[in-house]
C-alpha atoms as a PDB file:
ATOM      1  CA  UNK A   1      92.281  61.528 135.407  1.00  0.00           C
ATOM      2  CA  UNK A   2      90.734  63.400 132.496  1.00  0.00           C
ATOM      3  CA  UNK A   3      93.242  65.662 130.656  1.00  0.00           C
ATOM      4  CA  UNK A   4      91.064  68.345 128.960  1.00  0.00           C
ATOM      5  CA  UNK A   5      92.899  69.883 125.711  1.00  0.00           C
ATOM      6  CA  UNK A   6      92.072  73.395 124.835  1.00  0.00           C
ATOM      7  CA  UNK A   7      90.447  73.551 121.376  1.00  0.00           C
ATOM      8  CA  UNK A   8      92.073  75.542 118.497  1.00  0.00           C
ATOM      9  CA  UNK A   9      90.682  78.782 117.554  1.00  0.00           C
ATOM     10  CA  UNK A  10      88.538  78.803 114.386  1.00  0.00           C
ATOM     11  CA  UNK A  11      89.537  81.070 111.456  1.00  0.00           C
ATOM     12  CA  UNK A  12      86.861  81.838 108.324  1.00  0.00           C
ATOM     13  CA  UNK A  13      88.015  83.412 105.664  1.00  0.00           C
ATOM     14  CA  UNK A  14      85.148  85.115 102.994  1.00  0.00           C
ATOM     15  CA  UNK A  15      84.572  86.611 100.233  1.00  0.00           C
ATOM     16  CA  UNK A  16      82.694  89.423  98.843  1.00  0.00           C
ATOM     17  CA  UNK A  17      83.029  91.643  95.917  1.00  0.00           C
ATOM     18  CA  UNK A  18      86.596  91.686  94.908  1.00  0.00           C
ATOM     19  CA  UNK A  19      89.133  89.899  92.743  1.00  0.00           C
ATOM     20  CA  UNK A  20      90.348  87.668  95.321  1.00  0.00           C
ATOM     21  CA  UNK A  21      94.148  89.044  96.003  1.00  0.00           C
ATOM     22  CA  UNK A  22      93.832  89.418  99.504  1.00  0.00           C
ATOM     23  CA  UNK A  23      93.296  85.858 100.072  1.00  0.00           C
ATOM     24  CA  UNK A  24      95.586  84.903  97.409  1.00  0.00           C
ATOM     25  CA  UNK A  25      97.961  87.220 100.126  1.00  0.00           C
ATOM     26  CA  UNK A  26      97.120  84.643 102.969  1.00  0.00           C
ATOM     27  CA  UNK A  27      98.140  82.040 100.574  1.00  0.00           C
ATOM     28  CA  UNK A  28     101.359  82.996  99.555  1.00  0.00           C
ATOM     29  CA  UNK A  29     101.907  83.120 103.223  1.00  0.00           C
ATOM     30  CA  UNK A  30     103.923  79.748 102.675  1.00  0.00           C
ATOM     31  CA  UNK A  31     105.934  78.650 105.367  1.00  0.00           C
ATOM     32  CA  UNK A  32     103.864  81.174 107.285  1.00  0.00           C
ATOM     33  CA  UNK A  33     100.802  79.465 106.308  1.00  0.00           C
ATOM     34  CA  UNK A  34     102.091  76.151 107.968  1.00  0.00           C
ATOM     35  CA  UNK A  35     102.702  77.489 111.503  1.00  0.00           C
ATOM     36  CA  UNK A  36      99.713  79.345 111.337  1.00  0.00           C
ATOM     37  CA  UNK A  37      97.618  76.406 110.960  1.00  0.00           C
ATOM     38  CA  UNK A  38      99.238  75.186 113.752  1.00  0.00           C
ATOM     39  CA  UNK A  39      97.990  77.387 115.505  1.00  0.00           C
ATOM     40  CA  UNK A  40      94.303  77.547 114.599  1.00  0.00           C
ATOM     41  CA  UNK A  41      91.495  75.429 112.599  1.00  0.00           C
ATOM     42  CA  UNK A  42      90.817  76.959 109.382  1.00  0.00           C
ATOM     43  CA  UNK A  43      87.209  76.023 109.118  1.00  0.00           C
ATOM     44  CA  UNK A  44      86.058  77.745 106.318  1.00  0.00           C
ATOM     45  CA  UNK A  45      88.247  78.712 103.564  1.00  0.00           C
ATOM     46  CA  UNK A  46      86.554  77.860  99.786  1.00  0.00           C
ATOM     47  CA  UNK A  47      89.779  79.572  97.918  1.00  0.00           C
ATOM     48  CA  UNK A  48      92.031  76.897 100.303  1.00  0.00           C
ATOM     49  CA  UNK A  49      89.558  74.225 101.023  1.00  0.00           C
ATOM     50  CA  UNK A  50      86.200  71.977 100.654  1.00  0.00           C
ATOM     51  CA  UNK A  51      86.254  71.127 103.899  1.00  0.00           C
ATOM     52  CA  UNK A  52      83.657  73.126 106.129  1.00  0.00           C
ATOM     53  CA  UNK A  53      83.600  73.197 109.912  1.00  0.00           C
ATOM     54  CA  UNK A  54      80.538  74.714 110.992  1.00  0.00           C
ATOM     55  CA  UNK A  55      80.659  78.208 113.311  1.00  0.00           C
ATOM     56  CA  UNK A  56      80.262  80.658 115.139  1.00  0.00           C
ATOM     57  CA  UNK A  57      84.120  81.082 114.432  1.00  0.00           C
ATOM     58  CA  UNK A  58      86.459  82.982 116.265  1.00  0.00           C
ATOM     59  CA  UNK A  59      87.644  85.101 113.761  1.00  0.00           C
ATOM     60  CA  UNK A  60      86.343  86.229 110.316  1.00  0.00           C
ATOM     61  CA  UNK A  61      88.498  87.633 107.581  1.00  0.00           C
ATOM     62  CA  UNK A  62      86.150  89.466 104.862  1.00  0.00           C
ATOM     63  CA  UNK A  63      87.711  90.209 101.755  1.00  0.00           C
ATOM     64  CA  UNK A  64      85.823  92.346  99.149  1.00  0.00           C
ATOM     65  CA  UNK A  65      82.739  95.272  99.237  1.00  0.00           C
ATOM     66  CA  UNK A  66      79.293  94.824  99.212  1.00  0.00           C
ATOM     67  CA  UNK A  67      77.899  95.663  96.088  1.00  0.00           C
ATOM     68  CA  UNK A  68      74.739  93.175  95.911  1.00  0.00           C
ATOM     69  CA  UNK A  69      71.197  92.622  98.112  1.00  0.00           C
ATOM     70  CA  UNK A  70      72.237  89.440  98.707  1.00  0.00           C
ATOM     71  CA  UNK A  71      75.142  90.739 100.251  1.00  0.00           C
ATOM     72  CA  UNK A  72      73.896  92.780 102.517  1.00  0.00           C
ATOM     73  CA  UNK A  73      71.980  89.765 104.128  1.00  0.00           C
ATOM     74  CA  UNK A  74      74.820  87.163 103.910  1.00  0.00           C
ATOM     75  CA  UNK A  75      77.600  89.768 105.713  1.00  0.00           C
ATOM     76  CA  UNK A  76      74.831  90.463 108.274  1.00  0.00           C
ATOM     77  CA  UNK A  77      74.740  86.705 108.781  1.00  0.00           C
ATOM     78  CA  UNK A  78      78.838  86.488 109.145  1.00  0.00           C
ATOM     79  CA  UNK A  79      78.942  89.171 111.798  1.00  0.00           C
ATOM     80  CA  UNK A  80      76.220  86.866 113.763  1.00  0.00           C
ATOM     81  CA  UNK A  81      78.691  83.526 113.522  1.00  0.00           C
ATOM     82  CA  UNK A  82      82.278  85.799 114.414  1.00  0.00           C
ATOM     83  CA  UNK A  83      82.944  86.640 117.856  1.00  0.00           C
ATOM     84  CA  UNK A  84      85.928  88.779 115.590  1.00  0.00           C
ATOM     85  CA  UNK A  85      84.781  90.226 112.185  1.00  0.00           C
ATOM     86  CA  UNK A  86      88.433  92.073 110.368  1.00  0.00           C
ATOM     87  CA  UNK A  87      88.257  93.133 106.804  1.00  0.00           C
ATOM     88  CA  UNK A  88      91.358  92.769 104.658  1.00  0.00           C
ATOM     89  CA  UNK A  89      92.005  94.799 101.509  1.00  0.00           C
ATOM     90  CA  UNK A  90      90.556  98.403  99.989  1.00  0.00           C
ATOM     91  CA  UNK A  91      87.713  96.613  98.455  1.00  0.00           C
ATOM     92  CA  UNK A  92      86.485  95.344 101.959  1.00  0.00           C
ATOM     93  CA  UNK A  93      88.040  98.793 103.665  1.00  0.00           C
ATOM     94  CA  UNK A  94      86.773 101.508 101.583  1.00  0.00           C
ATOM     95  CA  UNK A  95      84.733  99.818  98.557  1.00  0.00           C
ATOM     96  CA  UNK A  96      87.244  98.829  96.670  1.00  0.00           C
ATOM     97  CA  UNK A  97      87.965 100.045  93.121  1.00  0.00           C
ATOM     98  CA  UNK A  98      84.617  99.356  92.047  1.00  0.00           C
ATOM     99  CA  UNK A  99      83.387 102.030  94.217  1.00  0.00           C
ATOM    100  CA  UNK A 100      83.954 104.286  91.305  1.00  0.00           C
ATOM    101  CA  UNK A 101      80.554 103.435  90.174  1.00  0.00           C
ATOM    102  CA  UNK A 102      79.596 105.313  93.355  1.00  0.00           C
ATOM    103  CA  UNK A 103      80.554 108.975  91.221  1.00  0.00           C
ATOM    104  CA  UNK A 104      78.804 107.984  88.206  1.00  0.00           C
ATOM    105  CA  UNK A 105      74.976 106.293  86.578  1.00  0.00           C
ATOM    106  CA  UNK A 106      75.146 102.495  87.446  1.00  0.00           C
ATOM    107  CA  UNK A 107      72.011 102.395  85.334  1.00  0.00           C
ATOM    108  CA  UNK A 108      74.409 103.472  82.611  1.00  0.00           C
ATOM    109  CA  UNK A 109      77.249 101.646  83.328  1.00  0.00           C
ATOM    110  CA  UNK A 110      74.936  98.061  83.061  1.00  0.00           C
ATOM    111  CA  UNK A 111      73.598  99.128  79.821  1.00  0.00           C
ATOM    112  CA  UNK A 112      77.007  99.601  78.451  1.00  0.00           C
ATOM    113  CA  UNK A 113      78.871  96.546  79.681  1.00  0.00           C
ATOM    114  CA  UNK A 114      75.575  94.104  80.117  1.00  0.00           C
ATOM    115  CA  UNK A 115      73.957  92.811  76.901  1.00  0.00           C
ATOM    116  CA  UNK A 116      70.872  91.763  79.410  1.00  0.00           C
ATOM    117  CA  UNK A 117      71.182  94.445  82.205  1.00  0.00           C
ATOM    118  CA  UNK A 118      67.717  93.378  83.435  1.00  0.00           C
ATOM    119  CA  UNK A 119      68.931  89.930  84.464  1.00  0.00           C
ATOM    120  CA  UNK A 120      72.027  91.970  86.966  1.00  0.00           C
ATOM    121  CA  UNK A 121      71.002  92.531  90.641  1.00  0.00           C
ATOM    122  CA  UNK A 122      73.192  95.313  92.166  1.00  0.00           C
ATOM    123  CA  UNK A 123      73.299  98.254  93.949  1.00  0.00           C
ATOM    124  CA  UNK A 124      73.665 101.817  92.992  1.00  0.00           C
ATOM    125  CA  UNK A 125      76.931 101.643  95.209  1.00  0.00           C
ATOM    126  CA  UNK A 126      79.991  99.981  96.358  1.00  0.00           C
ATOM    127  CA  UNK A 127      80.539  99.675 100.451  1.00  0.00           C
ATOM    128  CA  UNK A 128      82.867  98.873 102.506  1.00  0.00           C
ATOM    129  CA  UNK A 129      81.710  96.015 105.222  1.00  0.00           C
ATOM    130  CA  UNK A 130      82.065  98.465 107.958  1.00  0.00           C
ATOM    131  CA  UNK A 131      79.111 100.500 106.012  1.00  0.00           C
ATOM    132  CA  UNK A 132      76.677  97.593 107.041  1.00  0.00           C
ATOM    133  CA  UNK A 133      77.858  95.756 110.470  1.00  0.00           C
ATOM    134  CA  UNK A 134      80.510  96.819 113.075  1.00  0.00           C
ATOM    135  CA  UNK A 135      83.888  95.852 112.047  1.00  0.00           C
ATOM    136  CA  UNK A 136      86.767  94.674 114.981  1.00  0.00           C
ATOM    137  CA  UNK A 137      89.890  95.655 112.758  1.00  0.00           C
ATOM    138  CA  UNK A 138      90.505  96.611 109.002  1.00  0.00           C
ATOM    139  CA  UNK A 139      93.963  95.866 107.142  1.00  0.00           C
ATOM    140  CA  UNK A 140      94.330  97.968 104.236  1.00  0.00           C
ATOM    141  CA  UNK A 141      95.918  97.667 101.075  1.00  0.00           C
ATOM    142  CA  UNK A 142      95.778  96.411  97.334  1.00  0.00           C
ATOM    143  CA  UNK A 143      96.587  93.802  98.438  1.00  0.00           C
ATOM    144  CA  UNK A 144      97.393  93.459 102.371  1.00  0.00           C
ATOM    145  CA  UNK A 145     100.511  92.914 102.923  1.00  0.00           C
ATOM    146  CA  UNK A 146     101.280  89.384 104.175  1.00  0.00           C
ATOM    147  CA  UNK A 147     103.411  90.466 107.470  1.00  0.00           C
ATOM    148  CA  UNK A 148     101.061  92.816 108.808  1.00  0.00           C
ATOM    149  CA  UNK A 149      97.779  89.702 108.021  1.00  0.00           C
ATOM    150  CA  UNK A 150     100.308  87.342 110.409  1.00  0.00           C
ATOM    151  CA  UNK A 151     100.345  89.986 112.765  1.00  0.00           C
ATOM    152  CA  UNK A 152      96.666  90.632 112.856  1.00  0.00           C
ATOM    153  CA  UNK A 153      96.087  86.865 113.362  1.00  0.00           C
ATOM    154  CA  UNK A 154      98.803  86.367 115.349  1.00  0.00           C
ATOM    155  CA  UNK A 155      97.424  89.590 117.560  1.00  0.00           C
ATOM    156  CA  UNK A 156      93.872  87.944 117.830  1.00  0.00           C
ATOM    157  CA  UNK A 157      95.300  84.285 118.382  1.00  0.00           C
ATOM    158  CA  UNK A 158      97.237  86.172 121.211  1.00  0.00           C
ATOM    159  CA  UNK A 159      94.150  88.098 122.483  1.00  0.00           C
ATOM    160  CA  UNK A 160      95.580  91.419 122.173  1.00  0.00           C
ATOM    161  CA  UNK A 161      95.809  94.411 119.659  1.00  0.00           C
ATOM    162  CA  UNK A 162      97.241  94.146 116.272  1.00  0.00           C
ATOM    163  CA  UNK A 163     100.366  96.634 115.884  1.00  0.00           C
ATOM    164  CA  UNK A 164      99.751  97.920 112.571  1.00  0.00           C
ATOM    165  CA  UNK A 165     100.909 101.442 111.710  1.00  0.00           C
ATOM    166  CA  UNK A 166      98.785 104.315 110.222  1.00  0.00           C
ATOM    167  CA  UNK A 167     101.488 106.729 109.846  1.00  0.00           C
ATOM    168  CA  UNK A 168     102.055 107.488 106.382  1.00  0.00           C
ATOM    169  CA  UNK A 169     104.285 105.812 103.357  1.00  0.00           C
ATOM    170  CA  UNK A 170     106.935 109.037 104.111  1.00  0.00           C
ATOM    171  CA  UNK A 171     108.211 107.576 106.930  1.00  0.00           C
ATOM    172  CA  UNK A 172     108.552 103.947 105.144  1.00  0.00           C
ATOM    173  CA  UNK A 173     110.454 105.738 102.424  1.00  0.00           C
ATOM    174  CA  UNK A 174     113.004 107.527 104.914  1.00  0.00           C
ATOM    175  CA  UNK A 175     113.374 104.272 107.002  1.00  0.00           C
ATOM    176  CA  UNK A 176     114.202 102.575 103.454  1.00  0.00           C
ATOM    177  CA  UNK A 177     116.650 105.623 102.646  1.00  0.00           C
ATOM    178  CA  UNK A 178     114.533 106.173  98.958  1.00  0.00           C
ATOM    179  CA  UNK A 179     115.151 109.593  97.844  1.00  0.00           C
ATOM    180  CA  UNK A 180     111.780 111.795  98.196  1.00  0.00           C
ATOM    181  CA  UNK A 181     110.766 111.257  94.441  1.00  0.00           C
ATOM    182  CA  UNK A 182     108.201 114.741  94.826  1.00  0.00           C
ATOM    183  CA  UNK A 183     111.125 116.665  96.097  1.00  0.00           C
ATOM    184  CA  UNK A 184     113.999 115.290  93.828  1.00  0.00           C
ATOM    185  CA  UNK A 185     112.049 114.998  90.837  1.00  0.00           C
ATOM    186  CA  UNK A 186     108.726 116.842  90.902  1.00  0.00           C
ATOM    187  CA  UNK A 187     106.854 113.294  90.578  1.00  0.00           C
ATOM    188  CA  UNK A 188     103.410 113.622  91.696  1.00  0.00           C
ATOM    189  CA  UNK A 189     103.197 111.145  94.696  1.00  0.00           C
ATOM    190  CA  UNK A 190     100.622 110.523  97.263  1.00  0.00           C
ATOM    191  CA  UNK A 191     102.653 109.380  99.876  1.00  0.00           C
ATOM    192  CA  UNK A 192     102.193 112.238 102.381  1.00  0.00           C
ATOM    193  CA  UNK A 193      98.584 111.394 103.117  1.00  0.00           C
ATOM    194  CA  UNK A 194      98.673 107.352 102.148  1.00  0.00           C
ATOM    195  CA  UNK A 195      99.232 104.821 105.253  1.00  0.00           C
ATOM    196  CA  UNK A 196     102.111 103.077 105.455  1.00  0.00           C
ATOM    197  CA  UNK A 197     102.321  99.158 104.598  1.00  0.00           C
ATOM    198  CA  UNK A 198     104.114  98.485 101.558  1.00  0.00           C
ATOM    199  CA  UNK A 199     107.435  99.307 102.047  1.00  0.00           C
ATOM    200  CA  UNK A 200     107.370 102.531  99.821  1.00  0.00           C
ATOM    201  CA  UNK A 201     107.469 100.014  97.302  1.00  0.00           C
ATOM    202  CA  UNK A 202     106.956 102.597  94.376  1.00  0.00           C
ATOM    203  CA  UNK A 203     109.173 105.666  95.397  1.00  0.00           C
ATOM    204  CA  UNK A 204     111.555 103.256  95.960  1.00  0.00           C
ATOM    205  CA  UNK A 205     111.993 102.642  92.040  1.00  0.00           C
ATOM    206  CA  UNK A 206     111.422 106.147  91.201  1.00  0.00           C
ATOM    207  CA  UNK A 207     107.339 106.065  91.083  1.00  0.00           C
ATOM    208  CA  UNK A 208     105.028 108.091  92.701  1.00  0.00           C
ATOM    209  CA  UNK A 209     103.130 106.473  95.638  1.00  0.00           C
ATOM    210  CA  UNK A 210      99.259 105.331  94.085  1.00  0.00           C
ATOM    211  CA  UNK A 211      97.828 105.604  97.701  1.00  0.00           C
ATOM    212  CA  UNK A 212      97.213 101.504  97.529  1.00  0.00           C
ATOM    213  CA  UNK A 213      96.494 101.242 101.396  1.00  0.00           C
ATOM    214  CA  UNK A 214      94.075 104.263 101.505  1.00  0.00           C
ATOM    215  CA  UNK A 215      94.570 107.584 103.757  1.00  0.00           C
ATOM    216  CA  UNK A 216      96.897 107.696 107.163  1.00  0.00           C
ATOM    217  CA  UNK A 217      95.399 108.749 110.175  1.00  0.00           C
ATOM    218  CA  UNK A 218      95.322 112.640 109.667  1.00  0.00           C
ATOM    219  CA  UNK A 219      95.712 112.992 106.000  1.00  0.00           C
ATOM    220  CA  UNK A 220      96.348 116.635 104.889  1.00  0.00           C
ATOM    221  CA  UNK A 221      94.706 116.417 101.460  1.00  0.00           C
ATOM    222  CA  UNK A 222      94.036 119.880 100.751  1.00  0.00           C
ATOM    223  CA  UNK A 223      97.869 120.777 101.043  1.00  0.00           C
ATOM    224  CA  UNK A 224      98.754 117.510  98.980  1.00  0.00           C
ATOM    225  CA  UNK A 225      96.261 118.883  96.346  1.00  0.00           C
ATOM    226  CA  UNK A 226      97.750 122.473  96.104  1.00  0.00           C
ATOM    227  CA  UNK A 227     101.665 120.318  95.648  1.00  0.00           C
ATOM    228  CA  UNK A 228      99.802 118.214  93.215  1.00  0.00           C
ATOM    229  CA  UNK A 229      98.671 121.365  91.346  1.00  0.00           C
ATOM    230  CA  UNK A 230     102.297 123.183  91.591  1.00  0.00           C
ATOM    231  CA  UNK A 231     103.617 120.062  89.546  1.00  0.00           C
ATOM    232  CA  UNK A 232     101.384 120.953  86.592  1.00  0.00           C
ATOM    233  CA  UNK A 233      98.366 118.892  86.784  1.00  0.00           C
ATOM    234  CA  UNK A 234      94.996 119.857  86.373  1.00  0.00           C
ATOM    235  CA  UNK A 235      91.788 119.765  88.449  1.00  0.00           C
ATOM    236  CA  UNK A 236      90.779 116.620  86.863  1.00  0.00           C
ATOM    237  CA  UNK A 237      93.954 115.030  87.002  1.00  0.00           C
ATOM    238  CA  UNK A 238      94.000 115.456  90.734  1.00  0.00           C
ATOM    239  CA  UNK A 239      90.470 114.013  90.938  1.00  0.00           C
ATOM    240  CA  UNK A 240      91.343 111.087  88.686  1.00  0.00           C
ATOM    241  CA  UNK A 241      94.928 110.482  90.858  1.00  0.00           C
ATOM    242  CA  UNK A 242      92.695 110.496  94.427  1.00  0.00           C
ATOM    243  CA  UNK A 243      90.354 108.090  92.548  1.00  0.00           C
ATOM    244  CA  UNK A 244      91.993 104.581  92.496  1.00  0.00           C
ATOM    245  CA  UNK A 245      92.105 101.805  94.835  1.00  0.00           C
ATOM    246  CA  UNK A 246      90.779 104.096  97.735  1.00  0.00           C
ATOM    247  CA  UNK A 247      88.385 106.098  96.011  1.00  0.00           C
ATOM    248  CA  UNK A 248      85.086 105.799  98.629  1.00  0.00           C
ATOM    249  CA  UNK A 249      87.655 106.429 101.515  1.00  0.00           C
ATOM    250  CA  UNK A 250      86.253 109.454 103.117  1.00  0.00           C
ATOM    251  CA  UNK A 251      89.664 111.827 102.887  1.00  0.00           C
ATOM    252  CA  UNK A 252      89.789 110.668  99.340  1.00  0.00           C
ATOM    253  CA  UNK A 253      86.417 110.522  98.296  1.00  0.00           C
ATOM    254  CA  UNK A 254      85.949 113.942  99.598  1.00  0.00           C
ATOM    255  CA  UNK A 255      89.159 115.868  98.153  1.00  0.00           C
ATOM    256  CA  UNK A 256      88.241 113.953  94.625  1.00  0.00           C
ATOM    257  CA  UNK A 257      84.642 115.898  94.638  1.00  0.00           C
ATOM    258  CA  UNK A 258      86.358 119.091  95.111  1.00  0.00           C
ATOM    259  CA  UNK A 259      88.380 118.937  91.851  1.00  0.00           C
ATOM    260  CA  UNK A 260      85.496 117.936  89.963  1.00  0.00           C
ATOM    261  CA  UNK A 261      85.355 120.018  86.510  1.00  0.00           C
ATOM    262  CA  UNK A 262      81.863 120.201  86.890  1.00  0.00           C
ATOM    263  CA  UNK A 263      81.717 121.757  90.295  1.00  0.00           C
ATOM    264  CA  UNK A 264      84.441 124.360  88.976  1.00  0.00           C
ATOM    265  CA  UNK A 265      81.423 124.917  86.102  1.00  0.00           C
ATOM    266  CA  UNK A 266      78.774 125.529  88.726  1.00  0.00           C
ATOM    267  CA  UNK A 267      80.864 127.700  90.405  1.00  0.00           C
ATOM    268  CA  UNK A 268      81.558 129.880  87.713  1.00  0.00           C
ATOM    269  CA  UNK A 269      77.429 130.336  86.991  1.00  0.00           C
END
């Protein structure tokens, strides 16, 4: 009698554009890290491992934007070999903060930073991976948090749907029992209209929220803008606050380009 054994599911982990924290994130998973690999191969993983089993693997984490040709072509090729494609982290989300070269001259920006900008290959924007293939799941943050990664790859492992909230950091920060740092002390906080995932990790030591995991699910921008504005900043403060980890995000992106100075200008003329 022939005893057939189930074989593990295989887990890829990539990289694009980005500094590499959200992987570092899976890393740090520790203890974690060990029952998880119980639990699945980890076939291709060049921040963990040489070793490379080849695909199509069951599920690819993509960490990072696409900011190159060659990019487009190679995360075209990923989403052919993953039967599950989820990208973890803003860069991979929303761009990343090197989608601020999406508001500005990337010809200028390469002249300034490049001694040879003629020998650089990029594009005239940073994307998020969803921008270019479909996309089963995205984890926000800068970085992920490492609970809500084990329950993504626990949910696929498990064939069912991650539980992830998308409420925003507000209700972290009253489940935490932080005092409201906007209402308390008049700090400028994006909390409101950020999703949840870090714990409220910033009002909770008296700091306004930075929006690290991007907008909630029905982010009310236009009313955080107008609060922003009643604390004493200006136009291009709010643009510059809205402009951070998150900045291509479409609620953010979008609110940002209304405080422009230069669109007050045109509407003056």
């Amino acid at each position: 009698m022939t005893i057939q054994t189930q074989a593990l599911p295989k887990l890829a982990v990539w990289k694009f554009a980005s500094c590499d924290g959200c992987q570092l994130t899976l890393l740090n998973c520790e203890d974690e890290l060990m029952a998880l690999a119980g639990e699945v191969q980890i076939a291709y993983f060049p921040e963990a491992t040489r070793a490379v089993v080849e695909g199509p693997y069951d599920v690819s984490l993509v960490e990072g934007s696409v900011t190159t040709p060659e990019e487009i072509e190679r995360i075209g090729q990923v989403r052919e070999m993953s039967r599950n494609v989820v990208t973890i982290g803003a860069c991979a989300t929303s761009g990343g903060i090197q989608a601020l070269r999406n508001f500005g001259d990337i010809a200028e920006f390469r002249s300034v930073v490049y001694a040879h900008p003629e020998y650089l290959s990029t594009l005239a924007r940073s994307t998020p991976i969803s921008a270019h293939v479909d996309v089963d799941f995205e984890l926000r943050g800068c970085p992920i948090n490492k609970h809500q990664l084990l329950e993504v790859l626990a949910a696929y492992i498990q064939r069912r749907k991650p539980r992830i909230p998308t409420y925003s950091v507000c209700v972290e920060c009253k489940r935490r029992g932080a005092v409201c740092v906007a209402v308390a002390n008049g700090t400028p906080c994006l909390g409101p209209v950020t999703q949840a995932g870090c714990g409220a990790l910033c009002p909770a030591f008296a700091r306004g929220c930075y929006g690290c995991f991007g907008p909630q699910d029905s982010p009310n921008t236009a009313a955080m803008s107008d609060r922003l504005i009643s604390l004493g900043m200006a136009d291009d403060e709010v643009m510059r606050i809205y402009r951070t980890f998150n900045a291509a995000s479409e609620p953010f992106r979008r609110e940002s380009e209304r405080h422009e100075p230069a669109r007050d200008e045109e509407a003056l003329t």
